[in-house]
N, C-alpha and C. Protein backbone atom coordinates (compact mmCIF):
# COMPACT_ATOMS: atom_id res chain seq x y z
N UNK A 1 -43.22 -9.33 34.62
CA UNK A 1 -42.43 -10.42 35.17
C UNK A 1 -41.06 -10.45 34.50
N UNK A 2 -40.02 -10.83 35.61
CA UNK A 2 -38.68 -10.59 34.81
C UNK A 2 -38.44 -12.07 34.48
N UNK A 3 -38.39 -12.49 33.03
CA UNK A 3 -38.33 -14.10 32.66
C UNK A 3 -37.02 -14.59 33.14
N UNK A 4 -35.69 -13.46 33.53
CA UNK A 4 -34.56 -14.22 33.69
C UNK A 4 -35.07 -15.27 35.41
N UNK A 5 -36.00 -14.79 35.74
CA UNK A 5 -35.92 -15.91 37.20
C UNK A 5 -36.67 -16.88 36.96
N UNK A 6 -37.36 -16.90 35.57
CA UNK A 6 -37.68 -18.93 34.97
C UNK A 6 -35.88 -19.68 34.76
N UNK A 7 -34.86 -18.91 34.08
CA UNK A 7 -33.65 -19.37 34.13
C UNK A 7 -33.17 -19.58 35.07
N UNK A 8 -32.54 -21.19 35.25
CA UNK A 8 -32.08 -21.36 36.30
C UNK A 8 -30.54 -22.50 36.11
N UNK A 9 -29.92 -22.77 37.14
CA UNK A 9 -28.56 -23.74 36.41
C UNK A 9 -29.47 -24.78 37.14
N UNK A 10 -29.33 -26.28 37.06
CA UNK A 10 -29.54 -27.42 37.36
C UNK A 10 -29.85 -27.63 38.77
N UNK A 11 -28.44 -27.18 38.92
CA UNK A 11 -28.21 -27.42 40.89
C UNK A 11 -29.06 -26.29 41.13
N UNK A 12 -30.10 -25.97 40.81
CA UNK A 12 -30.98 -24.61 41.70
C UNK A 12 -32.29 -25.28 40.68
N UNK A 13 -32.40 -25.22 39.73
CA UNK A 13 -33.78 -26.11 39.35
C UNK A 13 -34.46 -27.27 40.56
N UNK A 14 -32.99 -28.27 40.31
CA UNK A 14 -33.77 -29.87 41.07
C UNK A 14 -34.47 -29.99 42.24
N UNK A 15 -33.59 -29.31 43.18
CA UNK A 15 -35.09 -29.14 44.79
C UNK A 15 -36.27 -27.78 44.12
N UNK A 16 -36.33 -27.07 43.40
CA UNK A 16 -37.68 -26.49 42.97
C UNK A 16 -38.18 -27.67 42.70
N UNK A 17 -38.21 -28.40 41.30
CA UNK A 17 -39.03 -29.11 40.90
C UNK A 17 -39.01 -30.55 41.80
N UNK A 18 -38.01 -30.87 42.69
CA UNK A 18 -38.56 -31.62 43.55
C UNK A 18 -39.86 -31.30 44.85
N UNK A 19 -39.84 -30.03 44.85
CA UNK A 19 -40.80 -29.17 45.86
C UNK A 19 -42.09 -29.56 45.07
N UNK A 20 -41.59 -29.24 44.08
CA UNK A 20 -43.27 -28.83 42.89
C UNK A 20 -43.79 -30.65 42.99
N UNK A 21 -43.25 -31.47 42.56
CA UNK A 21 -43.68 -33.03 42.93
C UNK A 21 -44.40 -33.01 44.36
N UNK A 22 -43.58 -32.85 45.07
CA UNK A 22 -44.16 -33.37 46.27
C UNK A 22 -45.63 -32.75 46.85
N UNK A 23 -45.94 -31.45 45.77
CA UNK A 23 -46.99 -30.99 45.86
C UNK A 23 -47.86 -31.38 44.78
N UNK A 24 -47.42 -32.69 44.32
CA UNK A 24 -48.43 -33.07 43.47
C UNK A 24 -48.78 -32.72 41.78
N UNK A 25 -47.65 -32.13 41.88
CA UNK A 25 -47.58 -30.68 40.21
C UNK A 25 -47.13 -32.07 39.58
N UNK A 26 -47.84 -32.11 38.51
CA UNK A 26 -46.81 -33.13 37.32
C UNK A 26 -45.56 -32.48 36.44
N UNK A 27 -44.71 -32.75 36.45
CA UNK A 27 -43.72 -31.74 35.83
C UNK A 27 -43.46 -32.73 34.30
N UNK A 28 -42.94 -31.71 33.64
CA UNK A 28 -42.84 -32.08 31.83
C UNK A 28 -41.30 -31.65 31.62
N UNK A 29 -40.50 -32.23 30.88
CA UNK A 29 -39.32 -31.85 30.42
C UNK A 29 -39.76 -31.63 28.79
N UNK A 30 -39.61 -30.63 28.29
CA UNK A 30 -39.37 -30.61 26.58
C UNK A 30 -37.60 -30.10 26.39
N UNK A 31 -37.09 -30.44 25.36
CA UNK A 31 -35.82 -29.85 24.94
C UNK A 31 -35.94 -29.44 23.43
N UNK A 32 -34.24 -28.99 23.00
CA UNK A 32 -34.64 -28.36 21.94
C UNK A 32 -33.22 -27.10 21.91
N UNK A 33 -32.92 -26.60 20.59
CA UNK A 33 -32.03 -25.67 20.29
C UNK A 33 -32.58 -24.33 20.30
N UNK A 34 -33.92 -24.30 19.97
CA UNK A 34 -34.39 -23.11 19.86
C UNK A 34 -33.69 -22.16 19.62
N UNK A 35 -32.87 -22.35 18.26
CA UNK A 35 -32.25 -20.96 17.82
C UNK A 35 -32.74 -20.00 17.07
N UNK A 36 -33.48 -20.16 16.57
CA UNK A 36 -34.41 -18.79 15.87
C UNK A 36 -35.54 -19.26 16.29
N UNK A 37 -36.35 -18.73 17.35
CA UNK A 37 -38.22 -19.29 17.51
C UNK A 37 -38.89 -18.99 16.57
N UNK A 38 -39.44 -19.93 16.09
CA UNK A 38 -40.74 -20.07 15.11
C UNK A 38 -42.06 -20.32 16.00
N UNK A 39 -42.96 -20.10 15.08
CA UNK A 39 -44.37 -20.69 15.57
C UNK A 39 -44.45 -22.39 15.91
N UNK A 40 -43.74 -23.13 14.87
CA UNK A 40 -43.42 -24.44 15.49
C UNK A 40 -43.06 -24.81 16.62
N UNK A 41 -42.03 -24.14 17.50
CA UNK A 41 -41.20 -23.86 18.56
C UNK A 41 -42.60 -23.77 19.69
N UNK A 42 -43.21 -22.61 19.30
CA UNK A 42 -44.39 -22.07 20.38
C UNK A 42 -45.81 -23.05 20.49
N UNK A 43 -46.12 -23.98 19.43
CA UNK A 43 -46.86 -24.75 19.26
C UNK A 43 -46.94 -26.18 20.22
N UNK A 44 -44.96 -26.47 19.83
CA UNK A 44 -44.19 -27.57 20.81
C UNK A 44 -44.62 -27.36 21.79
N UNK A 45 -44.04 -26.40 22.31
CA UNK A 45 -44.06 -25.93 23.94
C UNK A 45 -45.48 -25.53 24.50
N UNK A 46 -46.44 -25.05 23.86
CA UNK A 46 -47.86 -25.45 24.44
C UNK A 46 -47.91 -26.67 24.67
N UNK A 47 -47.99 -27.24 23.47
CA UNK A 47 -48.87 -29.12 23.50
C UNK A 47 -47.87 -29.81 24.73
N UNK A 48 -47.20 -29.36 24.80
CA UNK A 48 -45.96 -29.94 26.41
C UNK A 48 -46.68 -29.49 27.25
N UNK A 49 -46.72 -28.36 27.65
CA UNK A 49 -47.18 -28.04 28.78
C UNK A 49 -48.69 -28.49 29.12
N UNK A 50 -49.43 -28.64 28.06
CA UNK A 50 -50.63 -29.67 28.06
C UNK A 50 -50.44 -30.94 28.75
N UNK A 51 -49.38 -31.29 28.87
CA UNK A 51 -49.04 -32.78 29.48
C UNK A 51 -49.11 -32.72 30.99
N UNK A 52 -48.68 -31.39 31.38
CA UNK A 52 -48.48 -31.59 33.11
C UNK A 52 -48.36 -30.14 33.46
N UNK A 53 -48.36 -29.34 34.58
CA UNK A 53 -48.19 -28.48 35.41
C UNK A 53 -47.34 -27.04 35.30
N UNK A 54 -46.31 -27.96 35.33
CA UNK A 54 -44.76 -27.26 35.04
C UNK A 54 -44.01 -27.74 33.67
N UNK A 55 -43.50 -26.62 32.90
CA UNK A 55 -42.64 -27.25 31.86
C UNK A 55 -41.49 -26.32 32.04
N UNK A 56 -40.53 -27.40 32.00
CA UNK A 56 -38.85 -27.07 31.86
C UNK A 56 -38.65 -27.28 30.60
N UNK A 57 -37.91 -26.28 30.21
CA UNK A 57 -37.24 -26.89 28.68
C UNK A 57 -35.83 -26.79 28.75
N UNK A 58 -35.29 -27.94 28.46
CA UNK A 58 -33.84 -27.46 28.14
C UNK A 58 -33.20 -27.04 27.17
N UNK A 59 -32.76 -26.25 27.00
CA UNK A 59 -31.87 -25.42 26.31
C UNK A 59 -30.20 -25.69 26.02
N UNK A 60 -30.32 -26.29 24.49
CA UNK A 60 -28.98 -26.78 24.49
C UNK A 60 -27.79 -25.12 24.68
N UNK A 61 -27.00 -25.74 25.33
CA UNK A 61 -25.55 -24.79 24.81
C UNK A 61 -25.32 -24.44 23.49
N UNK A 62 -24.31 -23.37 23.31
CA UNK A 62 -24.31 -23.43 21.97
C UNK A 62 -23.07 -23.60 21.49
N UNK A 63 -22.56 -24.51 22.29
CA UNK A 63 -21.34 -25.88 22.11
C UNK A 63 -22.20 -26.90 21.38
N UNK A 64 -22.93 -27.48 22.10
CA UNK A 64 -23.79 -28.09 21.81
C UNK A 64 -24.55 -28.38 20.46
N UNK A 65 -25.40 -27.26 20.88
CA UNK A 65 -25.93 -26.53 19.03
C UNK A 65 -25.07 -26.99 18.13
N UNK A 66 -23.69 -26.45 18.20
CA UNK A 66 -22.59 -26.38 16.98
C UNK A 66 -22.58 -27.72 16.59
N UNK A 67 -22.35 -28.58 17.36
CA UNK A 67 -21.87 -29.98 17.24
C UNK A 67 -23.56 -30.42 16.88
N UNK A 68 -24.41 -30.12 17.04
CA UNK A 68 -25.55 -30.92 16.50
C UNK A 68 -25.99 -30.42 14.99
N UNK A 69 -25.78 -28.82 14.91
CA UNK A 69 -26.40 -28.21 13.71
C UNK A 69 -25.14 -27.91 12.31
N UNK A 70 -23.74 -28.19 13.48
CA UNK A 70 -22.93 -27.71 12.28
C UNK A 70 -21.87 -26.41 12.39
N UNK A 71 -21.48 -25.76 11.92
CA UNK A 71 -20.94 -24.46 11.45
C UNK A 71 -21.53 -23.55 11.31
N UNK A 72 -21.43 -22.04 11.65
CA UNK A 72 -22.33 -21.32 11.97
C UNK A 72 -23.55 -21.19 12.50
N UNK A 73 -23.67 -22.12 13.43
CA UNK A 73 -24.86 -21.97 14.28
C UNK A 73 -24.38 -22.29 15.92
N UNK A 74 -24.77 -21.93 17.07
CA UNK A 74 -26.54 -21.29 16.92
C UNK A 74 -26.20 -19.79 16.39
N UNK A 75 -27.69 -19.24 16.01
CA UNK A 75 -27.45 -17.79 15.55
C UNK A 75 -27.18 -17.21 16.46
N UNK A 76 -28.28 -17.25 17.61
CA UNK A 76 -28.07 -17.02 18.43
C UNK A 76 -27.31 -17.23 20.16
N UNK A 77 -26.64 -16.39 20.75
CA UNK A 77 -25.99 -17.04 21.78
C UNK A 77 -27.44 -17.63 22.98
N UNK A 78 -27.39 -18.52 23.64
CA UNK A 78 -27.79 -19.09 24.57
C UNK A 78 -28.60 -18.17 25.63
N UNK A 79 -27.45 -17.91 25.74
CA UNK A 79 -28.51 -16.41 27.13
C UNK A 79 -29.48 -15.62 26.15
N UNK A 80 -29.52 -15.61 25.18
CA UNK A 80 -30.35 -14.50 24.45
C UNK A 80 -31.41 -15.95 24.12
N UNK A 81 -31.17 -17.06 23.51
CA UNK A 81 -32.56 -18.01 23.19
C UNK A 81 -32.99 -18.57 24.52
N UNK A 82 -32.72 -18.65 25.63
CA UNK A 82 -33.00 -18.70 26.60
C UNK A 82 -34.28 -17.74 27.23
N UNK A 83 -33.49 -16.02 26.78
CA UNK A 83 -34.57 -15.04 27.46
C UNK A 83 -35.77 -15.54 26.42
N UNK A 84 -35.83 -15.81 25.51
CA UNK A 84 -36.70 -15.74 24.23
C UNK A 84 -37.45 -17.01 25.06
N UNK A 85 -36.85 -18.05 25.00
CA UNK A 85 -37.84 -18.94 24.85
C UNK A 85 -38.52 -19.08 26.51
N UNK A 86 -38.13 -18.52 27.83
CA UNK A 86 -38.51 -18.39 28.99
C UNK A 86 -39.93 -16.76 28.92
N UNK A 87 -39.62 -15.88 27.53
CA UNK A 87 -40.84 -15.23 27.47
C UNK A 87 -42.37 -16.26 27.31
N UNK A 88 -42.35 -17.04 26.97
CA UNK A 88 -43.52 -17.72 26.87
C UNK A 88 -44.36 -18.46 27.50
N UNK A 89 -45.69 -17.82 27.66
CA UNK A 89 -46.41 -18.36 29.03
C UNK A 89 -46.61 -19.82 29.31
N UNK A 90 -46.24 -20.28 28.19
CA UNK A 90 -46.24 -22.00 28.61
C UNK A 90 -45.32 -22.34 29.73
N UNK A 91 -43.78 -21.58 29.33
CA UNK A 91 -42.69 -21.95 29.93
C UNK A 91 -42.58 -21.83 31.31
N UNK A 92 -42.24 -22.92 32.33
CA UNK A 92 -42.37 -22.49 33.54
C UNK A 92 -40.87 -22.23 33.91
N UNK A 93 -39.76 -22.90 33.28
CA UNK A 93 -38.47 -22.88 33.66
C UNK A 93 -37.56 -23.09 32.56
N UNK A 94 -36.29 -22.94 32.42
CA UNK A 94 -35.40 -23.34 31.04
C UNK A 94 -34.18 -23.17 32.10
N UNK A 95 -33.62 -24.44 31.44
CA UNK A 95 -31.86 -25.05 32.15
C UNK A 95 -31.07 -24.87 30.79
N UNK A 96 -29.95 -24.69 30.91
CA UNK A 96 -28.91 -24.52 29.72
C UNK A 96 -28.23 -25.98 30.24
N UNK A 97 -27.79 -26.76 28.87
CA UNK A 97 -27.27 -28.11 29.15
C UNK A 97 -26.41 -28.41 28.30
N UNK A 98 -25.32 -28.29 28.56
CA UNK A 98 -24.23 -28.74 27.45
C UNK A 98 -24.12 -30.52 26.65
N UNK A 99 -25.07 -31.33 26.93
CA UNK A 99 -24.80 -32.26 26.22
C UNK A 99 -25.87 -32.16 24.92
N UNK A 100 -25.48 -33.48 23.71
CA UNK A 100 -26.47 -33.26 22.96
C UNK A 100 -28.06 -33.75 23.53
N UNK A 101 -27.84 -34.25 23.93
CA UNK A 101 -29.04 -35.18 24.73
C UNK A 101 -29.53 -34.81 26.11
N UNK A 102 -30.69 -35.20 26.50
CA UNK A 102 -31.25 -34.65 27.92
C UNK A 102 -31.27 -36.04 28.68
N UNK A 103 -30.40 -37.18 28.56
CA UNK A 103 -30.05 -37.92 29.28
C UNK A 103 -29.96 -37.83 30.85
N UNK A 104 -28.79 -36.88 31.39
CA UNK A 104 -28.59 -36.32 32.11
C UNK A 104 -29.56 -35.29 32.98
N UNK A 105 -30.23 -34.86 32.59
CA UNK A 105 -31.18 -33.82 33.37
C UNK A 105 -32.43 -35.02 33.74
N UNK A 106 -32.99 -35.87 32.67
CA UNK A 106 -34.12 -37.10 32.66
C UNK A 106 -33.54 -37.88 34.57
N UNK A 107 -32.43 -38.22 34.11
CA UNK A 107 -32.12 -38.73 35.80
C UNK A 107 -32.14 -37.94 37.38
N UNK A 108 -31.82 -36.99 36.70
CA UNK A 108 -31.22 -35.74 38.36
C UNK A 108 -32.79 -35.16 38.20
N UNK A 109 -33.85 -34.63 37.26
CA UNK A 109 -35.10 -33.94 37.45
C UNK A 109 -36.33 -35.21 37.39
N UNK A 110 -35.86 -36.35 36.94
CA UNK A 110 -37.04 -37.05 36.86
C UNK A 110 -38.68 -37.10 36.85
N UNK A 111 -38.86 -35.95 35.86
CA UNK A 111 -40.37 -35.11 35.38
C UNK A 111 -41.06 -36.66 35.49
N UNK A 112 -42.08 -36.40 35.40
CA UNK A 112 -44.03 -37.39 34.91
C UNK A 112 -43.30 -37.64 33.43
N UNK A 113 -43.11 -36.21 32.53
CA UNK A 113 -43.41 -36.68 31.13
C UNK A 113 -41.67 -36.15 30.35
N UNK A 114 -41.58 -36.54 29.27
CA UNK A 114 -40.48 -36.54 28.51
C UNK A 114 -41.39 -36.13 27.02
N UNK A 115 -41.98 -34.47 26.69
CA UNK A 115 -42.17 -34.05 25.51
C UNK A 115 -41.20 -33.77 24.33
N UNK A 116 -41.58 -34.58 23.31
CA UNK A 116 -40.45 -34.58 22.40
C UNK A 116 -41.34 -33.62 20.88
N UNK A 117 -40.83 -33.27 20.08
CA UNK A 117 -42.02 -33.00 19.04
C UNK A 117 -42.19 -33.69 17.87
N UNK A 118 -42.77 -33.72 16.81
CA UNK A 118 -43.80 -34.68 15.87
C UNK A 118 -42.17 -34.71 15.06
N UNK A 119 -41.45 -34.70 14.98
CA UNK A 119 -40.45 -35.33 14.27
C UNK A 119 -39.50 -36.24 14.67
N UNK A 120 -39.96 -36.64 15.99
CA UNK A 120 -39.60 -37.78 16.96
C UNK A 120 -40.76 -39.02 16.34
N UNK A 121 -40.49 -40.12 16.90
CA UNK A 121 -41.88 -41.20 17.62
C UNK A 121 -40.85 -41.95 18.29
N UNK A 122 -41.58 -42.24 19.41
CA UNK A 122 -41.39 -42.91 20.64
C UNK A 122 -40.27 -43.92 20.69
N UNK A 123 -40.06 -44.73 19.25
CA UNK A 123 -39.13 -45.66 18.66
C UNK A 123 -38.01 -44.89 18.64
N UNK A 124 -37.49 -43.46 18.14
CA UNK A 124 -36.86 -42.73 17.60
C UNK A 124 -36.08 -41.87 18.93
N UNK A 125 -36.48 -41.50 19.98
CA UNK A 125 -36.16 -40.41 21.15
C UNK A 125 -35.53 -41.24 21.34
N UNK A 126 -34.08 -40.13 21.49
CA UNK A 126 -32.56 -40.75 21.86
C UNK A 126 -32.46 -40.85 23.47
N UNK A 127 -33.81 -40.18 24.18
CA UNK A 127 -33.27 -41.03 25.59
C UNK A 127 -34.35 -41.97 25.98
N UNK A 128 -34.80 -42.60 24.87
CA UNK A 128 -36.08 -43.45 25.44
C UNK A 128 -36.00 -44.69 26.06
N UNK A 129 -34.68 -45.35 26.13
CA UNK A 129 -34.30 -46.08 27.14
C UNK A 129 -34.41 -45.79 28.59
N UNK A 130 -33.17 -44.50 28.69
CA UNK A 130 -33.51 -43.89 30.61
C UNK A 130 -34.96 -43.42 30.80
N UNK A 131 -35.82 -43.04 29.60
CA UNK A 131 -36.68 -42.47 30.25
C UNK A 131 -37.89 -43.85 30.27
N UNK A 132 -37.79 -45.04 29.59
CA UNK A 132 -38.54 -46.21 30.46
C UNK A 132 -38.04 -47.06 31.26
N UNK A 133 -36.88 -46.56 31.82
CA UNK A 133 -36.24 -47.11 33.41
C UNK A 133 -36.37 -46.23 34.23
N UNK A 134 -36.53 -44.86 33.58
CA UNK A 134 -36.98 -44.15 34.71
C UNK A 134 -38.72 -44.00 35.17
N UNK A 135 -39.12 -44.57 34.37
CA UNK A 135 -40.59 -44.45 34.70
C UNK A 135 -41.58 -43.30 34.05
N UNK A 136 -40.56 -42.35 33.25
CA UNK A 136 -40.59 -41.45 32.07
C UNK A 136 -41.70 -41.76 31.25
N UNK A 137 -43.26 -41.05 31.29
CA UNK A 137 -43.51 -41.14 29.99
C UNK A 137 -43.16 -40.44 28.75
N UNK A 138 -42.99 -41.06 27.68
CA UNK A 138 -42.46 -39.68 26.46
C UNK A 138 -44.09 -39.86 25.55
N UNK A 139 -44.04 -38.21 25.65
CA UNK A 139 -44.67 -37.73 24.73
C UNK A 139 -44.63 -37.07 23.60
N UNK A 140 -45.25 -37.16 22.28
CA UNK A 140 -45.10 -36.64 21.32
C UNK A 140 -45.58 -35.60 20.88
N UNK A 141 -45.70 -34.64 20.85
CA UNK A 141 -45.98 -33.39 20.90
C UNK A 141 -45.94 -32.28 19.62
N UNK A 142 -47.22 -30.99 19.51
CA UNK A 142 -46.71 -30.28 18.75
C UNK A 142 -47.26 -30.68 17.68
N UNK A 143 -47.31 -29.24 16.28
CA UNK A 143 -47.79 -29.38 14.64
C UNK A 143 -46.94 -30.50 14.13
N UNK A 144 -47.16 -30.90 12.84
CA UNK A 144 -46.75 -31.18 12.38
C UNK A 144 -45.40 -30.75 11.46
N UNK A 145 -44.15 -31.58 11.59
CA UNK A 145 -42.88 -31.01 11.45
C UNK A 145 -42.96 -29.99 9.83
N UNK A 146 -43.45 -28.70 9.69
CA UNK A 146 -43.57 -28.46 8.91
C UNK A 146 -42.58 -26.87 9.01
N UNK A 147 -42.39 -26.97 9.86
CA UNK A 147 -41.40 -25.80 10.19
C UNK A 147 -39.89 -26.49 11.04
N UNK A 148 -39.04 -25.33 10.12
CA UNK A 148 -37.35 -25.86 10.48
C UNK A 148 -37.04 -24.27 10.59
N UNK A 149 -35.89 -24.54 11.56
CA UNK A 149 -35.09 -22.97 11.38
C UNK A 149 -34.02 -23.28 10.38
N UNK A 150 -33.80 -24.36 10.05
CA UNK A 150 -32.97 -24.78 8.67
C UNK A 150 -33.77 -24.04 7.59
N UNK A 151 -34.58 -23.93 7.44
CA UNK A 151 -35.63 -23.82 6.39
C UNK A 151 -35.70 -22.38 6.59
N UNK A 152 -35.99 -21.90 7.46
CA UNK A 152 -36.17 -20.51 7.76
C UNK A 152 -34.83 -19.93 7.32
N UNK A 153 -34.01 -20.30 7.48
CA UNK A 153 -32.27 -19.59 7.86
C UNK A 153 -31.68 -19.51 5.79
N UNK A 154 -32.50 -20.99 5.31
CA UNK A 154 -32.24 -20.58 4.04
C UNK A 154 -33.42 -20.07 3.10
N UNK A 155 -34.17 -19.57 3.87
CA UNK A 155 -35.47 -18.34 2.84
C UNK A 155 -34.30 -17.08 2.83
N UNK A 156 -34.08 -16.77 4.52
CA UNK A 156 -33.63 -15.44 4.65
C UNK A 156 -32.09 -15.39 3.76
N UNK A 157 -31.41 -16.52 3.35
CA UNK A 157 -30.16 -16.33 2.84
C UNK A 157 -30.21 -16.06 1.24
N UNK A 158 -31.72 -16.71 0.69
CA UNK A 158 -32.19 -16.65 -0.47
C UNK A 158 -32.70 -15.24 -0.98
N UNK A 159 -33.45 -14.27 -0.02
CA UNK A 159 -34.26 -13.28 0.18
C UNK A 159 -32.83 -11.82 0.16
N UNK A 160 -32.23 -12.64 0.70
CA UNK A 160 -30.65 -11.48 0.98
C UNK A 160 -30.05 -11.60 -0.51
N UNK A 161 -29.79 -12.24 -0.72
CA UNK A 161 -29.08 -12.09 -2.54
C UNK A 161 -29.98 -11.70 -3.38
N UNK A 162 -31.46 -11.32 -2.89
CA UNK A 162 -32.21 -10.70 -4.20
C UNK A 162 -31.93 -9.46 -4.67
C-alpha cells in the first residue's frame, strides 16, 4: 500500500470523512508533532483508534512545530513525519495543519471523538471548549507520558559527545 494516499489536504479529507459518517464509521481526530516517532507516538495512536473506526491525525506544520517546540525543530520536515506516521496500521488518514491547535479541523471534520494523550486531562485540552459545543467527545489516550522526543533528542546529543 502506498501510505502517501492516507495523506490528504483538508479540502479533500472533509467529504471522505463526511462519506465515512454517513455510513455510520465513528471517526477519531488525534494530533500531535510527531517529530521523531517513538513507541509512545505508536501506543497514542492505537489507544485512538480504539475509540472509533477511522483515525485522522493531524500533523502539525513545521511552522508550527517551530513556534511550539522552539529552535531547531522539527527534525524532521513534515512530508517525511507525515509518510512515517501514515505507515501505521492504526492510521487511517493524516492532514498537515499549520495552526498550533486543531481548533480549526474539530469544526470543518467534526469526528465522534477528540484523542488527546496521557499528558493532557480533559481540564487541560486546548480545544476543549469547541470540542463540547461541538458535541466532541475528548479522549484521553495512550502509556503513560513516559516518553518525549525532548528526551530522546537529548540522550542522542549526550551519546554524540561521548
Amino acid at each position: 500500500m502506498d501510505t502517501r494516499n492516507k495523506i490528504l489536504p483538508l479540502e479533500q479529507l472533509a467529504p471522505e470523512v463526511a462519506k465515512r459518517k454517513n455510513r455510520g464509521e465513528r471517526i477519531v481526530l488525534a494530533n500531535g508533532c510527531f517529530d521523531v516517532l517513538h513507541v509512545g507516538h505508536a501506543r497514542y495512536l492505537e489507544a485512538a483508534r480504539s475509540e472509533g473506526d477511522v483515525l485522522i491525525v493531524a500533523l502539525n506544520s513545521d511552522k508550527s512545530v517551530q513556534s511550539l517546540k522552539g529552535e531547531g525543530r522539527p527534525i524532521l520536515p513534515a512530508d517525511a513525519r507525515a509518510r512515517l506516521v501514515a505507515s501505521l496500521a492504526a492510521v487511517s488518514y493524516v492532514v498537515i495543519f499549520e495552526e498550533t491547535d486543531v481548533t480549526r479541523l474539530l469544526s470543518t471534520l467534526r469526528p465522534d471523538v477528540h484523542a488527546k494523550g496521557t499528558d493532557y486531562t480533559i481540564e487541560t485540552v486546548p480545544e476543549r471548549d469547541t470540542a463540547t459545543r461541538l458535541g466532541v467527545r475528548i479522549a484521553i489516550v495512550g502509556d503513560p507520558k513516559q516518553h518525549s522526543t525532548r528526551d530522546l533528542l537529548a540522550r542522542l546529543r549526550m551519546l554524540s559527545h561521548v
